[in-house]
N, C-alpha and C. Protein backbone atom coordinates (compact mmCIF):
# COMPACT_ATOMS: atom_id res chain seq x y z
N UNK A 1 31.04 -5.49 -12.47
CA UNK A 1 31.63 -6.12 -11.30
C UNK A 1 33.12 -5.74 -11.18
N UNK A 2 33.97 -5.88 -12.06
CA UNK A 2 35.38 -5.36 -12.52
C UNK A 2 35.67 -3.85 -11.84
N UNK A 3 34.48 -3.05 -11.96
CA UNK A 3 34.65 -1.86 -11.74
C UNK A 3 34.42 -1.44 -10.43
N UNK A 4 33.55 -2.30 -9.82
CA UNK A 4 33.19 -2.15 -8.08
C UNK A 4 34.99 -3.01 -7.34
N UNK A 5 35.33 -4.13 -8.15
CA UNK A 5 36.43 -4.73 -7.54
C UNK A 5 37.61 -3.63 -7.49
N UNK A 6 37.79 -3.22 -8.82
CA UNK A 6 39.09 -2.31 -9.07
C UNK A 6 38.89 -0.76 -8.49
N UNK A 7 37.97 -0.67 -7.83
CA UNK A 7 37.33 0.52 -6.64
C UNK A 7 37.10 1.95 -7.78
N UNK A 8 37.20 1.83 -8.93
CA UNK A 8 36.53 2.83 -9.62
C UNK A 8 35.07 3.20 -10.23
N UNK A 9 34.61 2.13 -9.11
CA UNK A 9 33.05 2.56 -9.16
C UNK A 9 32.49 2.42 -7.54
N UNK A 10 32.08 3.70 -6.84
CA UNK A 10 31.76 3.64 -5.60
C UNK A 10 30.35 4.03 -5.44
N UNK A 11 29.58 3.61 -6.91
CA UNK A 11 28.39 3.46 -6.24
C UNK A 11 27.84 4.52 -7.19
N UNK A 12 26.33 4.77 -7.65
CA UNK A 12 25.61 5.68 -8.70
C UNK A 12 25.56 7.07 -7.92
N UNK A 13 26.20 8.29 -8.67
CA UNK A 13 25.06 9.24 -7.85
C UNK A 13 24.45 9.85 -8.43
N UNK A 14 24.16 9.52 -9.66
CA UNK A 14 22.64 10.26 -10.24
C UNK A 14 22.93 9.04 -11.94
N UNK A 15 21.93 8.51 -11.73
CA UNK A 15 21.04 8.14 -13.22
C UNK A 15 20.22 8.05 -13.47
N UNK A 16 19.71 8.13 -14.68
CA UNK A 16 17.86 8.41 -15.02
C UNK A 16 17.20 7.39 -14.38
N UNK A 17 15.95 7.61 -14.33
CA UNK A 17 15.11 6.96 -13.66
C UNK A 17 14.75 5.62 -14.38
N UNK A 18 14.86 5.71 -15.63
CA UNK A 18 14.73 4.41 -16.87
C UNK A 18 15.66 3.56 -16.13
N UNK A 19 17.17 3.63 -15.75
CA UNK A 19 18.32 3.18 -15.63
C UNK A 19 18.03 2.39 -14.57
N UNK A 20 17.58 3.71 -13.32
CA UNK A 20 17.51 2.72 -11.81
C UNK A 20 16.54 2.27 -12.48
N UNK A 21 15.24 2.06 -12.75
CA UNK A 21 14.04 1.14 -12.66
C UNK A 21 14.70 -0.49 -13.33
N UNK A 22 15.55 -0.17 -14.67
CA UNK A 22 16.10 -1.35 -14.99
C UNK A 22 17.10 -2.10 -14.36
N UNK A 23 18.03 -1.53 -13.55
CA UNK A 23 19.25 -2.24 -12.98
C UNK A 23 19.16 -2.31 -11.49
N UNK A 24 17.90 -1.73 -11.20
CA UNK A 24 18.14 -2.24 -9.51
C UNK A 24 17.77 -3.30 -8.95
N UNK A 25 18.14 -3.45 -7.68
CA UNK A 25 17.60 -4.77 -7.17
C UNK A 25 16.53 -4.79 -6.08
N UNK A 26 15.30 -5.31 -6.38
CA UNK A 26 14.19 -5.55 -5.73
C UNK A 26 13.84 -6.05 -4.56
N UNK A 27 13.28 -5.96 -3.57
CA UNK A 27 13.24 -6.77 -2.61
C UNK A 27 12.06 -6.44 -1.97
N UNK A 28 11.46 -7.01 -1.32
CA UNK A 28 9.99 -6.84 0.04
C UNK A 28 10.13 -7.66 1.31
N UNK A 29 9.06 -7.30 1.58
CA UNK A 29 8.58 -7.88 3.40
C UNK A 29 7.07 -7.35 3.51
N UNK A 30 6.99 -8.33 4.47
CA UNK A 30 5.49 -8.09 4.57
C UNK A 30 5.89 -8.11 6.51
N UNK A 31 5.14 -7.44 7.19
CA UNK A 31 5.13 -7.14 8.26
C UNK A 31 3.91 -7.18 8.67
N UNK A 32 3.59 -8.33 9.59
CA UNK A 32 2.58 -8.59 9.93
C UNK A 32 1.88 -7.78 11.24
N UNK A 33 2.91 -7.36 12.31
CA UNK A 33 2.67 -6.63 13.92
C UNK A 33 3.36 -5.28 13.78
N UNK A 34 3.01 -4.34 14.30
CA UNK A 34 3.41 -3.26 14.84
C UNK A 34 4.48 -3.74 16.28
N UNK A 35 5.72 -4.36 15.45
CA UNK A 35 6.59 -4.24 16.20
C UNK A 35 7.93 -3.88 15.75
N UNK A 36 9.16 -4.08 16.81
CA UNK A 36 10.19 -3.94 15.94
C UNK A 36 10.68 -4.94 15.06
N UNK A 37 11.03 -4.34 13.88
CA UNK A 37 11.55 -5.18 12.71
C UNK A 37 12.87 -4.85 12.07
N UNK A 38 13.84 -6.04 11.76
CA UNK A 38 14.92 -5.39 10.98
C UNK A 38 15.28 -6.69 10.33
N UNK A 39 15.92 -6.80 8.78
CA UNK A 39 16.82 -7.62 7.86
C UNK A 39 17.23 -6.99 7.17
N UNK A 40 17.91 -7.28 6.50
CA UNK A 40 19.55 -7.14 5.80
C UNK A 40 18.85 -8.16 4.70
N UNK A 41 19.85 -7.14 3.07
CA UNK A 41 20.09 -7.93 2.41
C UNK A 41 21.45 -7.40 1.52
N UNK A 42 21.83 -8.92 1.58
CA UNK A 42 23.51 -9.19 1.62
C UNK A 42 23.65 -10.28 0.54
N UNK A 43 25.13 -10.11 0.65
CA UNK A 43 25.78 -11.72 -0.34
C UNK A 43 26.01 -11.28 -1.81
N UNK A 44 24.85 -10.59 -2.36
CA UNK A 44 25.04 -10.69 -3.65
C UNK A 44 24.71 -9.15 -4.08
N UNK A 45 25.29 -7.90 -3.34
CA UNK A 45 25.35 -7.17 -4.10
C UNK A 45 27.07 -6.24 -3.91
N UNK A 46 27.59 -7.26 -4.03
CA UNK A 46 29.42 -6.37 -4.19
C UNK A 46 29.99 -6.34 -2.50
N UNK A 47 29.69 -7.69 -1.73
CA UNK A 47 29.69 -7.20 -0.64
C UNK A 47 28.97 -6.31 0.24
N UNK A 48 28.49 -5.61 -0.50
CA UNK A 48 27.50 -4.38 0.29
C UNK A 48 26.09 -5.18 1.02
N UNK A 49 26.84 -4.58 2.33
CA UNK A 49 25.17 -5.12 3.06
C UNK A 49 24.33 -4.15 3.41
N UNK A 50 23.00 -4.13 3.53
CA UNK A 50 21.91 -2.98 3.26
C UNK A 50 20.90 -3.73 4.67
N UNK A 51 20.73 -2.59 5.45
CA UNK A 51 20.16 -3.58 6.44
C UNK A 51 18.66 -1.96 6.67
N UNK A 52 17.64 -2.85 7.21
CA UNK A 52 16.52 -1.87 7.00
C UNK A 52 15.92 -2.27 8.12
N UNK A 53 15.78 -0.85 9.06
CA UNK A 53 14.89 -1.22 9.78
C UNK A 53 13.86 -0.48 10.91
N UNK A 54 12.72 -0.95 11.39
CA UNK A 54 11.20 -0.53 11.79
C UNK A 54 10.81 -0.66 12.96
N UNK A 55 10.77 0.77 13.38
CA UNK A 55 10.23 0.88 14.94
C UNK A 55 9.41 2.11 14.85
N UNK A 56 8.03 1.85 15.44
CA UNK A 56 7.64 2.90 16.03
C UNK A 56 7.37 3.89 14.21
N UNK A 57 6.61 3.36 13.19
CA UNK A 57 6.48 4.05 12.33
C UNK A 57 7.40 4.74 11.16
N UNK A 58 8.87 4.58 12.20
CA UNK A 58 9.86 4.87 10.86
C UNK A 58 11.13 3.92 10.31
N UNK A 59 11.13 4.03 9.25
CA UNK A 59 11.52 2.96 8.59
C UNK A 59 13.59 3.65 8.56
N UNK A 60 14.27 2.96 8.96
CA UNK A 60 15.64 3.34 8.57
C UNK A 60 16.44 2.68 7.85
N UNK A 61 17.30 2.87 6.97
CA UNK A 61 18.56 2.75 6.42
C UNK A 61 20.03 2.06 6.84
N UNK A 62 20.41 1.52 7.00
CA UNK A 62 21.91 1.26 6.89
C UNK A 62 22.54 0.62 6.53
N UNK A 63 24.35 1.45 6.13
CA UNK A 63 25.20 0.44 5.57
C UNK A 63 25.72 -0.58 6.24
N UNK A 64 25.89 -1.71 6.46
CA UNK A 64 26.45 -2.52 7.99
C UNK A 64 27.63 -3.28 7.29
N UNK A 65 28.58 -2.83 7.84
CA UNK A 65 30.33 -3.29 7.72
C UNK A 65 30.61 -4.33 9.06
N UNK A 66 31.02 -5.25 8.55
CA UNK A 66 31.27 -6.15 9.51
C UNK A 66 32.53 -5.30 10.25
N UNK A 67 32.75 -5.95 11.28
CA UNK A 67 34.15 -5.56 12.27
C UNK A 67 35.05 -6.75 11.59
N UNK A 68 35.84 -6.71 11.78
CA UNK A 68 37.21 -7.49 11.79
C UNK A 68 37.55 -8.42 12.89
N UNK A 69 36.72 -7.53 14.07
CA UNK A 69 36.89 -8.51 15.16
C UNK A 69 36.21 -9.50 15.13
N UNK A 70 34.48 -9.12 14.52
CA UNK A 70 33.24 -9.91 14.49
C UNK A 70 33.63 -11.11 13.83
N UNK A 71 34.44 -11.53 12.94
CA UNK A 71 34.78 -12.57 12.44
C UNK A 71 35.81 -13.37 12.86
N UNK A 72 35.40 -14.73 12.22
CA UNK A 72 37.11 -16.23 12.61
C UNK A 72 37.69 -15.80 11.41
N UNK A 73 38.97 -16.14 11.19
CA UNK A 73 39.74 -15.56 10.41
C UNK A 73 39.48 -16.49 8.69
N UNK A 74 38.77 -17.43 8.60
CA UNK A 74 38.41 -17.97 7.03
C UNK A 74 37.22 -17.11 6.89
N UNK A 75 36.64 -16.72 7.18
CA UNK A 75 35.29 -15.65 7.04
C UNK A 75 35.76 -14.17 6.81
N UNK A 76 36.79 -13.84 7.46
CA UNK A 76 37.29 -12.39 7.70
C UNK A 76 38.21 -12.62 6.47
N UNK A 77 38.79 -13.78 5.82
CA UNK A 77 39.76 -13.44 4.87
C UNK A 77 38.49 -13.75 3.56
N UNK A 78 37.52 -14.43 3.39
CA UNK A 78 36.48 -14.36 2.99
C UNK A 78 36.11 -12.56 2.37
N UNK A 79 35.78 -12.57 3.50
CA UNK A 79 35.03 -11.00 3.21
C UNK A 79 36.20 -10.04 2.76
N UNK A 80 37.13 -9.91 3.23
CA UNK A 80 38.14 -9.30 2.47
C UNK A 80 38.46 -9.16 1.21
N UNK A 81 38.20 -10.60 0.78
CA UNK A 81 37.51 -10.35 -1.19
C UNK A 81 36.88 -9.57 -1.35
N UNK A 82 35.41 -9.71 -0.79
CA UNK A 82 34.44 -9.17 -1.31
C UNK A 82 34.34 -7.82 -0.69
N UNK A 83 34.77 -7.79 -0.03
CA UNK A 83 33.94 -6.51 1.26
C UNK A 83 34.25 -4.97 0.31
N UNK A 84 33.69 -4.75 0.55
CA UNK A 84 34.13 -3.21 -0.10
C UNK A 84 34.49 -1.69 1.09
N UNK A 85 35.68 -1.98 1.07
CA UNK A 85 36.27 -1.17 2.57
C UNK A 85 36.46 0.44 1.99
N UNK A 86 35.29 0.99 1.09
CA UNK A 86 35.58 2.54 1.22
C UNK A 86 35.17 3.26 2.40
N UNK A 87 35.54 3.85 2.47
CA UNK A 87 35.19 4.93 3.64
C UNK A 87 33.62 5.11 3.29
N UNK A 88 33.10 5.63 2.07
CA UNK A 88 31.79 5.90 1.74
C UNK A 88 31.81 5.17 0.23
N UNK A 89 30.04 4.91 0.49
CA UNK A 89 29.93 4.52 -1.00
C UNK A 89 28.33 5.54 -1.15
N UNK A 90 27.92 5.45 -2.64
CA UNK A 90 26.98 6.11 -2.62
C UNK A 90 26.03 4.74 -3.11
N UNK A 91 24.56 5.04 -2.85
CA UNK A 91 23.50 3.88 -3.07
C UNK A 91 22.00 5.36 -3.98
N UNK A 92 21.63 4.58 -4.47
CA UNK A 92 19.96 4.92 -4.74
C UNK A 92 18.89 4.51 -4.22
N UNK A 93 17.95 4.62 -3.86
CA UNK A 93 16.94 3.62 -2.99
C UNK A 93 15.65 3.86 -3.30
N UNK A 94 14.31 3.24 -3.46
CA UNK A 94 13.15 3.76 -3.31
C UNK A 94 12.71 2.93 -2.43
N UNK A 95 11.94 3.16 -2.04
CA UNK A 95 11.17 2.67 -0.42
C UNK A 95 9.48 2.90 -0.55
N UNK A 96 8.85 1.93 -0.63
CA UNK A 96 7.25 1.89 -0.95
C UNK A 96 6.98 1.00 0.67
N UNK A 97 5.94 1.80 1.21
CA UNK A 97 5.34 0.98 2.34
C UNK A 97 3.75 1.16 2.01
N UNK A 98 2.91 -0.17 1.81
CA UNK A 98 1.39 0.33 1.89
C UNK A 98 0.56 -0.84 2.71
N UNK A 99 -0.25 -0.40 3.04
CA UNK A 99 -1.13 -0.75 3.53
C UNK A 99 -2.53 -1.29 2.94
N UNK A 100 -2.75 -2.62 3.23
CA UNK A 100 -4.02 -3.25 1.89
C UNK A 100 -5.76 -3.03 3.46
N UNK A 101 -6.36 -3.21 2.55
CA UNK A 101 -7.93 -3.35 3.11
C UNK A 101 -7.99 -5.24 2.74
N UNK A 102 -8.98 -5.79 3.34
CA UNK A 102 -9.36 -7.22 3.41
C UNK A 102 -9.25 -7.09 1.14
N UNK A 103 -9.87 -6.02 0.95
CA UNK A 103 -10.38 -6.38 -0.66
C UNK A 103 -9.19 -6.78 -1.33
N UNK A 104 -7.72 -6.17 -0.65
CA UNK A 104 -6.72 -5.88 -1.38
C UNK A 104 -6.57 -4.28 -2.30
N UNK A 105 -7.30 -3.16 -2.02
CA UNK A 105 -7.09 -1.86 -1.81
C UNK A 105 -6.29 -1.51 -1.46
N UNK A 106 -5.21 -0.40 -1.73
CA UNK A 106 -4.59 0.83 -0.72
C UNK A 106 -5.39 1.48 0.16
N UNK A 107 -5.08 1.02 1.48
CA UNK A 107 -5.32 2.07 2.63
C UNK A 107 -4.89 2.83 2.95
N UNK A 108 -3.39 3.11 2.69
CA UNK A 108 -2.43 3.88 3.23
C UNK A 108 -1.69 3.96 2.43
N UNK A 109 -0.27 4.63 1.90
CA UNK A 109 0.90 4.42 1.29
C UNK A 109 1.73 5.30 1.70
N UNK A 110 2.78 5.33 1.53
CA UNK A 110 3.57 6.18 1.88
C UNK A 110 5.66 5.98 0.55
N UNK A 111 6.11 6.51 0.19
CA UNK A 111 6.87 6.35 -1.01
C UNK A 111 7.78 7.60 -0.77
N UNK A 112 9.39 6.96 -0.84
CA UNK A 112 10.21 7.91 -1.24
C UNK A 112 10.23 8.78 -2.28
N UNK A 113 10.08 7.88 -3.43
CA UNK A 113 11.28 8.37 -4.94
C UNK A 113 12.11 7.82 -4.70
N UNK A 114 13.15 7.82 -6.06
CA UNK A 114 13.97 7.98 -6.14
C UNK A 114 15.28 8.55 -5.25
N UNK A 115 15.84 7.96 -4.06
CA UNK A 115 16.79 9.09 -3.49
C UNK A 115 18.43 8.46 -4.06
N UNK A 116 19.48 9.21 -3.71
CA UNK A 116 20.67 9.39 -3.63
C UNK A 116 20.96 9.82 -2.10
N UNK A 117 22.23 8.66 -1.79
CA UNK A 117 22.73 9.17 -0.26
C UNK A 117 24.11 8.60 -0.78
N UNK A 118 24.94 8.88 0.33
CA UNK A 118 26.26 8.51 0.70
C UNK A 118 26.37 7.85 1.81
N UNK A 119 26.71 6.66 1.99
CA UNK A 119 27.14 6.35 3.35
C UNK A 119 28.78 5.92 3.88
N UNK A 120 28.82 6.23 5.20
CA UNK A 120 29.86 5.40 5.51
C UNK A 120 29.37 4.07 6.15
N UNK A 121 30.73 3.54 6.62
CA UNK A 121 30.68 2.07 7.52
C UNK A 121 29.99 2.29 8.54
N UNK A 122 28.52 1.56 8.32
CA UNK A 122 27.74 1.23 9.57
C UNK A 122 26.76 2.35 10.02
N UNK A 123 26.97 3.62 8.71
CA UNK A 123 25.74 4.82 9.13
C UNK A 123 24.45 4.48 8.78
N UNK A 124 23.64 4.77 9.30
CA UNK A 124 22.21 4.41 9.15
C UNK A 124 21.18 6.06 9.19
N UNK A 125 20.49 5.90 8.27
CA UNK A 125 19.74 6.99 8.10
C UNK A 125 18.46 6.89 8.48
N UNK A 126 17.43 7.85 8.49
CA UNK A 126 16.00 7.28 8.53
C UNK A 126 15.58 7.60 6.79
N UNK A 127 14.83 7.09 6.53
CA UNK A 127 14.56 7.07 4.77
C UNK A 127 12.77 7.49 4.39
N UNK A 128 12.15 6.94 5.78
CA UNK A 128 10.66 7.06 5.94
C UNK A 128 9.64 7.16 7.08
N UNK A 129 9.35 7.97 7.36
CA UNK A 129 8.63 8.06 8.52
C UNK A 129 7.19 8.31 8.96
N UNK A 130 6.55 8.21 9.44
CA UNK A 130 4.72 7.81 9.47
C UNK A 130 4.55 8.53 10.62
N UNK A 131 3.57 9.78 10.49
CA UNK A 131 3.02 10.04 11.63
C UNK A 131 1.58 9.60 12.10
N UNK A 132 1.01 9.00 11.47
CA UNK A 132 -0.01 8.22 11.94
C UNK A 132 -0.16 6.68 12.22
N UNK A 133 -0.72 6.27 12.58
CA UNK A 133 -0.70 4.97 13.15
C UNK A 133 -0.86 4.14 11.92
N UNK A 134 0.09 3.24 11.34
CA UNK A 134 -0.41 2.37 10.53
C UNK A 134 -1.16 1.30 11.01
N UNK A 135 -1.69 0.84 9.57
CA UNK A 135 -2.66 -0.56 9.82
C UNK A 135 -2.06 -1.66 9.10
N UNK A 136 -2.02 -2.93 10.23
CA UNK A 136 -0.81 -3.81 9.68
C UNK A 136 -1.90 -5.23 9.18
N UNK A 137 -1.38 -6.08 8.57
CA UNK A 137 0.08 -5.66 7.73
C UNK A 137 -0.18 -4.77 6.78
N UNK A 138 1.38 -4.55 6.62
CA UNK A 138 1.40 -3.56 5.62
C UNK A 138 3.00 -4.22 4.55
N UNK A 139 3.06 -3.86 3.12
CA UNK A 139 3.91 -4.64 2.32
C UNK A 139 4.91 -3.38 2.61
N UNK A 140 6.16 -3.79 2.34
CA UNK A 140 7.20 -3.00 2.00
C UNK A 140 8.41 -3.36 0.36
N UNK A 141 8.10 -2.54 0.06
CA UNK A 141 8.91 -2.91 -1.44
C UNK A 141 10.23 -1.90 -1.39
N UNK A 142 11.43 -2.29 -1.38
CA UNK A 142 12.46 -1.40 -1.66
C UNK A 142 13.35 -1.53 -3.06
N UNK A 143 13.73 -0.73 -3.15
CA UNK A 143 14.77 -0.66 -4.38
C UNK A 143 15.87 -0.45 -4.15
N UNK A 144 17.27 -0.76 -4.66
CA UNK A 144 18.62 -0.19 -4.54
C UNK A 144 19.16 -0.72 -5.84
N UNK A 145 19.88 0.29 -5.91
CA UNK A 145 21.28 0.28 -6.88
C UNK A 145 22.03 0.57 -6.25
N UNK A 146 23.18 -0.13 -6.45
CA UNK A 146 24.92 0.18 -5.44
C UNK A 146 25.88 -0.16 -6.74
N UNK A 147 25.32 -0.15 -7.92
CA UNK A 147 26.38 0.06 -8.74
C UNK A 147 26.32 0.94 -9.83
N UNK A 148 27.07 1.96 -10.47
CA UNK A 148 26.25 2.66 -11.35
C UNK A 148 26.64 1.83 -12.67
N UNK A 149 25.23 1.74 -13.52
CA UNK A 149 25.02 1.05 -14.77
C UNK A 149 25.91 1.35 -15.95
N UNK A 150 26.53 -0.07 -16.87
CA UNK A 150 27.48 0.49 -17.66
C UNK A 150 27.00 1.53 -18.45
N UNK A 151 25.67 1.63 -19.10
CA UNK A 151 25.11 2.47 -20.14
C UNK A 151 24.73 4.01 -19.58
N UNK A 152 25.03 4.02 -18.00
CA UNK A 152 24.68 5.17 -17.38
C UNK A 152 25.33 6.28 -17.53
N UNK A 153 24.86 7.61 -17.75
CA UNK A 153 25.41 8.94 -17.92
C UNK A 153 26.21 9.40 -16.87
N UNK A 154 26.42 8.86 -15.60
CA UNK A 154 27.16 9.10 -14.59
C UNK A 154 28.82 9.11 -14.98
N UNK A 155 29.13 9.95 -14.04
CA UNK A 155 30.52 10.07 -14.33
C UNK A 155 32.04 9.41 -14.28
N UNK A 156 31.98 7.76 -14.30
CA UNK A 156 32.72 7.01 -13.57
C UNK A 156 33.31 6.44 -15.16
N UNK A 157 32.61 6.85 -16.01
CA UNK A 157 33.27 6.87 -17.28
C UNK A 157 33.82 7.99 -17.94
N UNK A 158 35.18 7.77 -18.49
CA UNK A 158 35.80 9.04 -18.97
C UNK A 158 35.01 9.30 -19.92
N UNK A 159 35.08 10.62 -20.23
CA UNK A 159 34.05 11.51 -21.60
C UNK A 159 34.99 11.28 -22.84
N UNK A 160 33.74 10.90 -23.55
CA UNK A 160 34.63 10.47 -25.65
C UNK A 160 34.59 9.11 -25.18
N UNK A 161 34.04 8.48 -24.57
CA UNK A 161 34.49 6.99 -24.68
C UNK A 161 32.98 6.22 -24.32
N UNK A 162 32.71 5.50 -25.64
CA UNK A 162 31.25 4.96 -25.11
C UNK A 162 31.43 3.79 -24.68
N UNK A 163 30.42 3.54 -24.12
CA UNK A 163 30.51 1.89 -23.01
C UNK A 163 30.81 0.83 -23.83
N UNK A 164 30.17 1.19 -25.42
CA UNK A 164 30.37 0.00 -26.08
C UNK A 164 31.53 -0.44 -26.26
N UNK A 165 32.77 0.99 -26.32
CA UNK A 165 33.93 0.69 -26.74
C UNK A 165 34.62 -0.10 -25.85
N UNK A 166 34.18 0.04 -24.55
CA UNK A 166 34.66 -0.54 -23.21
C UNK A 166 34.78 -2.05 -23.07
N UNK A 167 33.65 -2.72 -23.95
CA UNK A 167 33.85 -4.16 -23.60
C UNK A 167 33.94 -4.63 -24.73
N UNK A 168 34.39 -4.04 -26.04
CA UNK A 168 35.08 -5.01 -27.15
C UNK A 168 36.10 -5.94 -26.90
C-alpha cells in the first residue's frame, strides 16, 4: 500500500502466473438478458476504479477517473487521498465469460489469459468479444491486479535487495 501511496508502484507489468493467481482480486456477475450492462469495482483497490462493460457481445475495459468537477469539495478532497492521479497505470486482468445448460454444463466459454495493459484516465479498451450469439445467462468471472506483489520479480524493486530485507 506504501508503495502505490509513495507513487513507486504504478501497477504490475509482468508477474508469474502463480503471483497473479495469488494476489489478485476476484470478482463476477451473472447477466441474466442480452442487454446493455456495466459496473465498476471501486473503493478498495488504491483508489483505482475498474469499470466493465457489455453490449452487443463485447465485453470492455476501463479505467474511470473521476473529474474534479464531478465532485462537492469533502468528496473531491476525499479522493485526493486516495485517487491515484498518474497519467497511466498498468493493470493485469483475466476475463472468463461462460455460458451454463439447465444441467449446469459449459455451453459456451470464451477466456482471455492472463493480459497486461496500460491505461490512462478514463481509457477503456475492449478485452473480449463474441461473434456469435450468446445464450444467457451467462457468468462472468474477472481478475485484476493493480498492484505488483511484494515477492514479485517485477521491476519496482531495486536488484540485490530481497523483499524480505524490505520489511524488517
Amino acid at each position: 500500500m506504501l508503495r502505490v501511496d509513495q507513487g513507486t508502484d504504478k501497477g504490475p507489468k509482468q508477474v508469474s502466473e502463480e503471483d497473479f493467481n495469488r494476489d489478485c482480486v476476484r470478482c463476477g456477475r451473472v447477466l441474466q438478458t442480452d442487454s446493455q450492462h456495466g459496473w465498476r469495482w471501486t473503493g478498495f483497490n488504491f483508489g483505482f476504479d475498474i469499470v466493465i462493460t457489455y453490449k452487443s457481445g463485447c465485453f470492455k475495459l476501463q479505467r474511470y477517473q473521476i473529474n474534479d468537477s464531478d465532485t462537492n469539495l469533502v468528496f473531491q478532497n476525499h479522493m485526493q487521498i486516495i485517487s491515484l492521479r498518474s497519467k497511466k497505470r498498468h493493470l493485469m486482468y483475466r476475463l472468463g465469460v461462460y455460458s451454463l445448460d439447465k444441467n449446469g454444463k459449459t455451453q459456451m466459454k470464451g477466456e482471455t489469459g492472463i493480459e497486461t495493459v496500460t491505461l490512462k484516465e478514463n481509457e477503456k479498451i475492449t478485452v473480449l468479444t463474441f461473434q456469435e450469439e450468446l445464450q444467457f445467462p451467462i457468468l462472468l468471472s474477472a481478475n485484476f491486479l493493480l498492484a505488483t506483489p511484494v515477492h514479485s520479480t517485477d521491476d519496482i524493486i531495486p536488484s540485490g535487495i530481497r523483499t524480505s530485507e524490505l520489511y524488517v
